[in-house]
C-alpha atoms as a PDB file:
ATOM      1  CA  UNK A   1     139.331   6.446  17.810  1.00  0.00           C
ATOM      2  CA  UNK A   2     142.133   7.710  15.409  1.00  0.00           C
ATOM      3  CA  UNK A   3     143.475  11.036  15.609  1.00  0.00           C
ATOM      4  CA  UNK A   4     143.089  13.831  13.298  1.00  0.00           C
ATOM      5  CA  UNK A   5     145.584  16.307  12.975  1.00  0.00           C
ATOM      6  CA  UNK A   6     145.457  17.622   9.434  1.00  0.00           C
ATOM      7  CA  UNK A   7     142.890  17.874   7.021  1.00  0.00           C
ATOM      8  CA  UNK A   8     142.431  18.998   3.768  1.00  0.00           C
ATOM      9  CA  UNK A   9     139.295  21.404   2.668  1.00  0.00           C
ATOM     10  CA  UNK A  10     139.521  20.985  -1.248  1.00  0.00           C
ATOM     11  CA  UNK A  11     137.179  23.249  -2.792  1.00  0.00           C
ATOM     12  CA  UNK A  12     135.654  24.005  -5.829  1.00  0.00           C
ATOM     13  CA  UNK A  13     134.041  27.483  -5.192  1.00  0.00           C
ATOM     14  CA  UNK A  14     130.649  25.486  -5.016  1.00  0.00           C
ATOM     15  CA  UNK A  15     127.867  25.682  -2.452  1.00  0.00           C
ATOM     16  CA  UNK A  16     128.744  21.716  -1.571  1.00  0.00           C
ATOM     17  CA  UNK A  17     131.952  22.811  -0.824  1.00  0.00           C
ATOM     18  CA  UNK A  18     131.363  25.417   1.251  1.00  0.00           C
ATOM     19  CA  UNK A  19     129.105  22.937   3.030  1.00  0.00           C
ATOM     20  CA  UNK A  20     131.953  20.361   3.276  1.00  0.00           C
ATOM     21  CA  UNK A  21     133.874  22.908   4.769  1.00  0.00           C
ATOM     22  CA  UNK A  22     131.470  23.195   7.799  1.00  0.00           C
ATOM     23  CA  UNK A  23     132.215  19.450   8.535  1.00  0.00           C
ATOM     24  CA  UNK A  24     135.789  20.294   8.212  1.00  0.00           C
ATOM     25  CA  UNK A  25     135.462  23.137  11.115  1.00  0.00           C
ATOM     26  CA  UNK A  26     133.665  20.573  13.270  1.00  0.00           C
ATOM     27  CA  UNK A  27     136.043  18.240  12.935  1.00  0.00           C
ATOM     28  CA  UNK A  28     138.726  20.154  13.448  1.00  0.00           C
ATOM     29  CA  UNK A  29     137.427  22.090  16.544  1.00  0.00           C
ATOM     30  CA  UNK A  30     137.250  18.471  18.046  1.00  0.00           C
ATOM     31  CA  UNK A  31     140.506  16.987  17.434  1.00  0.00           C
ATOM     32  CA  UNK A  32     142.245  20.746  17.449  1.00  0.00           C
ATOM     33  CA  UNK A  33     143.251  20.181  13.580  1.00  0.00           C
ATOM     34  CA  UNK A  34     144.620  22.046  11.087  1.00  0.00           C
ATOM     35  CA  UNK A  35     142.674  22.858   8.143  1.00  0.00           C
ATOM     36  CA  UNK A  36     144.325  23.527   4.629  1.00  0.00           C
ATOM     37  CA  UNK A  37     141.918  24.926   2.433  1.00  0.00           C
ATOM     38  CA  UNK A  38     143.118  24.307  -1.658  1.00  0.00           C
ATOM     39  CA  UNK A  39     141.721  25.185  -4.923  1.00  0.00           C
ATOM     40  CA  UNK A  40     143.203  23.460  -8.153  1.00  0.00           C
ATOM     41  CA  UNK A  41     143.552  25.498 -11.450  1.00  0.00           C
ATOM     42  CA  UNK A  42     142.399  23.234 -13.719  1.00  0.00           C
ATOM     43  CA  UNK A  43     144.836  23.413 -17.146  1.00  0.00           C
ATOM     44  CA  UNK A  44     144.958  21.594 -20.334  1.00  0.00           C
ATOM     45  CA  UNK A  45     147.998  19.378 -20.249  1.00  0.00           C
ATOM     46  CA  UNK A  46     148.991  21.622 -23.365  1.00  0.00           C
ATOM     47  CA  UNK A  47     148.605  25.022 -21.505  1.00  0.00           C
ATOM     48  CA  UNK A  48     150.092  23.460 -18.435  1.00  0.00           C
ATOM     49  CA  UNK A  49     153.391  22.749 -20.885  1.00  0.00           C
ATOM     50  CA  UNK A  50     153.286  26.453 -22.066  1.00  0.00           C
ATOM     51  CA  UNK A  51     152.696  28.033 -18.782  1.00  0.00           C
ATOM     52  CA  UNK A  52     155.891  26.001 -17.517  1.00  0.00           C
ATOM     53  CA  UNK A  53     158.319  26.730 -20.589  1.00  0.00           C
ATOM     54  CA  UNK A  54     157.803  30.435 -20.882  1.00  0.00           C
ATOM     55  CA  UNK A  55     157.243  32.104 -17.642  1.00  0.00           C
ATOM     56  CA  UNK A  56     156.456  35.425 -19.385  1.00  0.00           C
ATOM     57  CA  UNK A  57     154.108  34.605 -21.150  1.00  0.00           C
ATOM     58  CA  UNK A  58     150.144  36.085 -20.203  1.00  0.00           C
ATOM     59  CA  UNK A  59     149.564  32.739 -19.166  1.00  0.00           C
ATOM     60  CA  UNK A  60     151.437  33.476 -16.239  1.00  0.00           C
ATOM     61  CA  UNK A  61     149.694  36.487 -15.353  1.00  0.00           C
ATOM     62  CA  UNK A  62     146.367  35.166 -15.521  1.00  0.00           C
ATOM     63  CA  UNK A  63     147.387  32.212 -13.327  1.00  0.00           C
ATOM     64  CA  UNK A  64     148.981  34.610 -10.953  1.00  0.00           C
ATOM     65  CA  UNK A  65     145.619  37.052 -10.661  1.00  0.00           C
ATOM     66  CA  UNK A  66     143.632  33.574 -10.511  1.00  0.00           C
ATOM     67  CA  UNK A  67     145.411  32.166  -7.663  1.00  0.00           C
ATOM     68  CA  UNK A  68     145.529  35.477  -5.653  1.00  0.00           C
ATOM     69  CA  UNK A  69     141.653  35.893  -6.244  1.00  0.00           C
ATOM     70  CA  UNK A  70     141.089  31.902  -5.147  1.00  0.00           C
ATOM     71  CA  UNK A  71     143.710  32.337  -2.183  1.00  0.00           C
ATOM     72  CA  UNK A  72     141.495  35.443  -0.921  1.00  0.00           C
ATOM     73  CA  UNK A  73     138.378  33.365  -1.320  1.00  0.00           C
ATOM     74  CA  UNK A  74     139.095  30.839   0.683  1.00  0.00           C
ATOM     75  CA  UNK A  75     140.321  32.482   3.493  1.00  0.00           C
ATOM     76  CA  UNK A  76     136.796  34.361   3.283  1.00  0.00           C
ATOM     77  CA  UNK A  77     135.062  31.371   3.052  1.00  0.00           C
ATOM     78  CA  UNK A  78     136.739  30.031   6.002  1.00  0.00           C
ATOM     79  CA  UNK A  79     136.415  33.138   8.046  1.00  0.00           C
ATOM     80  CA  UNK A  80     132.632  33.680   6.963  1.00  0.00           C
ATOM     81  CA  UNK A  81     132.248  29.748   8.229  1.00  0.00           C
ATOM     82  CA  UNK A  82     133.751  30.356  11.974  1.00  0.00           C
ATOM     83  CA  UNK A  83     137.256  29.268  11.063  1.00  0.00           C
ATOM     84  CA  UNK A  84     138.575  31.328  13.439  1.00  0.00           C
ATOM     85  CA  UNK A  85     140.647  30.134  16.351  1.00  0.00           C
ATOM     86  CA  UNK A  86     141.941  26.762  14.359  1.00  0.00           C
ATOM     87  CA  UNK A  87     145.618  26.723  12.818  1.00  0.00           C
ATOM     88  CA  UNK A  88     144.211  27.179   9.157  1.00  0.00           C
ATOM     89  CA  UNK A  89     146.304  27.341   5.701  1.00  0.00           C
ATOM     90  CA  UNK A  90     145.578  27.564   2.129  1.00  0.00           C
ATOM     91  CA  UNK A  91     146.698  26.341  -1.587  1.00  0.00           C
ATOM     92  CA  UNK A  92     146.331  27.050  -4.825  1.00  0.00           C
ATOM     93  CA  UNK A  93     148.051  24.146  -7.358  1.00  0.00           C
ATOM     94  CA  UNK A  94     147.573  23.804 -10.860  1.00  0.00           C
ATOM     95  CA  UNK A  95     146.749  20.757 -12.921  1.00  0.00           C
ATOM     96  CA  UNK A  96     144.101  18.145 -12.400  1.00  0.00           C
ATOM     97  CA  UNK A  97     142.286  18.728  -9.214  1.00  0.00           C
ATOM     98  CA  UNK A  98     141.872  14.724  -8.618  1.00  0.00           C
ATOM     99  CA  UNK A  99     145.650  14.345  -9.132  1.00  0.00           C
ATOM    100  CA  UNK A 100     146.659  17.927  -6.772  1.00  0.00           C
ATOM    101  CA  UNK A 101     144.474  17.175  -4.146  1.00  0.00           C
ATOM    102  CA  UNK A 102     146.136  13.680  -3.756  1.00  0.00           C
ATOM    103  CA  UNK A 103     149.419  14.936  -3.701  1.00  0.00           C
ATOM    104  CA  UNK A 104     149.052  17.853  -1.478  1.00  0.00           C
ATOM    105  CA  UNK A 105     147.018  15.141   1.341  1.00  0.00           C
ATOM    106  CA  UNK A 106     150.523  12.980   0.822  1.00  0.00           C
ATOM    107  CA  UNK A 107     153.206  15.811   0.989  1.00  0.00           C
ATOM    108  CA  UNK A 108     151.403  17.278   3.975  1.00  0.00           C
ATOM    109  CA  UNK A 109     150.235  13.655   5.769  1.00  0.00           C
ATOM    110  CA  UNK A 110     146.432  14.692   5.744  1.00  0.00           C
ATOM    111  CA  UNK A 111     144.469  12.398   7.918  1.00  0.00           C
ATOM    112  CA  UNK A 112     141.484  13.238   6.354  1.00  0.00           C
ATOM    113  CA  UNK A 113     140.084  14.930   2.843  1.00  0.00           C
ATOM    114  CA  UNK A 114     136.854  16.760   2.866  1.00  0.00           C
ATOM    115  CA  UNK A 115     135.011  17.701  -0.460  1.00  0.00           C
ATOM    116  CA  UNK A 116     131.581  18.261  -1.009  1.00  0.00           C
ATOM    117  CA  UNK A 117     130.078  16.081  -3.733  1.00  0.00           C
ATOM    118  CA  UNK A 118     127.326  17.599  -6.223  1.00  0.00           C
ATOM    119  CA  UNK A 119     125.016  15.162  -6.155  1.00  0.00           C
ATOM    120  CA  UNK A 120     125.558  13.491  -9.865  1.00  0.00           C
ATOM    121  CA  UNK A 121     123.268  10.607 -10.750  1.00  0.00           C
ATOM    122  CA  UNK A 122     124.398   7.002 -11.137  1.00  0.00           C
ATOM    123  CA  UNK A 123     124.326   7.006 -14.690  1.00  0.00           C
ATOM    124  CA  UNK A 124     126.534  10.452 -14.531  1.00  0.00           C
ATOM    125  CA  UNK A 125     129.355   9.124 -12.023  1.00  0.00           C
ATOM    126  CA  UNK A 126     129.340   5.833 -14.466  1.00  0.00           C
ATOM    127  CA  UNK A 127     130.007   8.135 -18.081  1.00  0.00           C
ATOM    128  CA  UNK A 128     132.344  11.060 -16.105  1.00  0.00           C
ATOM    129  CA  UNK A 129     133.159   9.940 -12.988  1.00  0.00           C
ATOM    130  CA  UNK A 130     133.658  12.733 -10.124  1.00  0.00           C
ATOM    131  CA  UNK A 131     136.858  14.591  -8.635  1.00  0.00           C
ATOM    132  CA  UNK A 132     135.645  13.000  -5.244  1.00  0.00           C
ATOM    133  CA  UNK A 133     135.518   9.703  -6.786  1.00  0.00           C
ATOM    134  CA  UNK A 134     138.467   9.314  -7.975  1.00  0.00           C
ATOM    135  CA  UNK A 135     140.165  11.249  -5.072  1.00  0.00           C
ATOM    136  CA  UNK A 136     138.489   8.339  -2.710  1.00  0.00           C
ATOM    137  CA  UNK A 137     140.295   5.392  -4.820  1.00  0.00           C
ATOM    138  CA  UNK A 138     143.536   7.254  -5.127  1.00  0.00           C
ATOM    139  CA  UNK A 139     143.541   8.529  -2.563  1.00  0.00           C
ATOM    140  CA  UNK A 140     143.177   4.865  -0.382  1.00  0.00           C
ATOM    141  CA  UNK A 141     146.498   3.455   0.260  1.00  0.00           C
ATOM    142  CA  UNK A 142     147.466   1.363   3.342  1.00  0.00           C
ATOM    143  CA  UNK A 143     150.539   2.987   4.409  1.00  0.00           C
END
């Protein structure tokens, strides 16, 4: 059986989420894992230019008072779900939430990402495709 040591709790704010984070707890109370617990800002590739050239603008504010509010809610979330006693961390990127939660599984060496899914059709997965989709293909490498 292979070891799990880190895992990554991406959440949306949704109830599937908060659902996926009860099968991160259980994991993680059987392998004694860490749990990071993320929420991506999602920003227009335009707005994600601004907010980066001109740190004063409001922009920066607002992402600042957004971050701090989805940083608290997740470690309520986690504490309301029994989190206690397990090494837990949190994030708060900005960008595309397929491409941060990726990155942040790579730069910390997750051994396992847990999302919840919202149930979307076939026909709705074909036309938009889901964050937990594409998170699955990208994030399957065989290093």
């Amino acid at each position: 059986m292979r070891e799990i040591k880190k895992i990554i709790w991406a959440s949306d704010g949704s109830k599937e989420s908060l659902e996926a984070l009860n099968y991160a707890i259980y994991l993680a109370r059987r392998f004694w894992a860490e749990i990071t617990g993320m929420y991506v800002i999602e920003m227009h590739p335009r707005l994600l230019y601004d907010y980066a050239r001109d740190p004063d603008s409001d922009l920066y504010g607002w992402v600042g008072q957004a971050a701090a509010n989805h940083e608290a809610r997740l470690v309520s979330e986690a504490e309301n779900a029994g989190v206690e006693g397990l090494p837990f961390r949190t994030a708060v990127l900005i960008g595309d939430p397929c491409v941060e939660i990726v990155k942040l599984a790579r730069r910390k060496k997750a051994d396992l990402i847990v999302l919840g899914i919202r149930g979307l059709g076939l026909i709705d997965r074909m036309l938009v495709g889901s964050t937990a989709l594409k998170v699955f293909r990208q994030s399957n490498r065989s290093e």
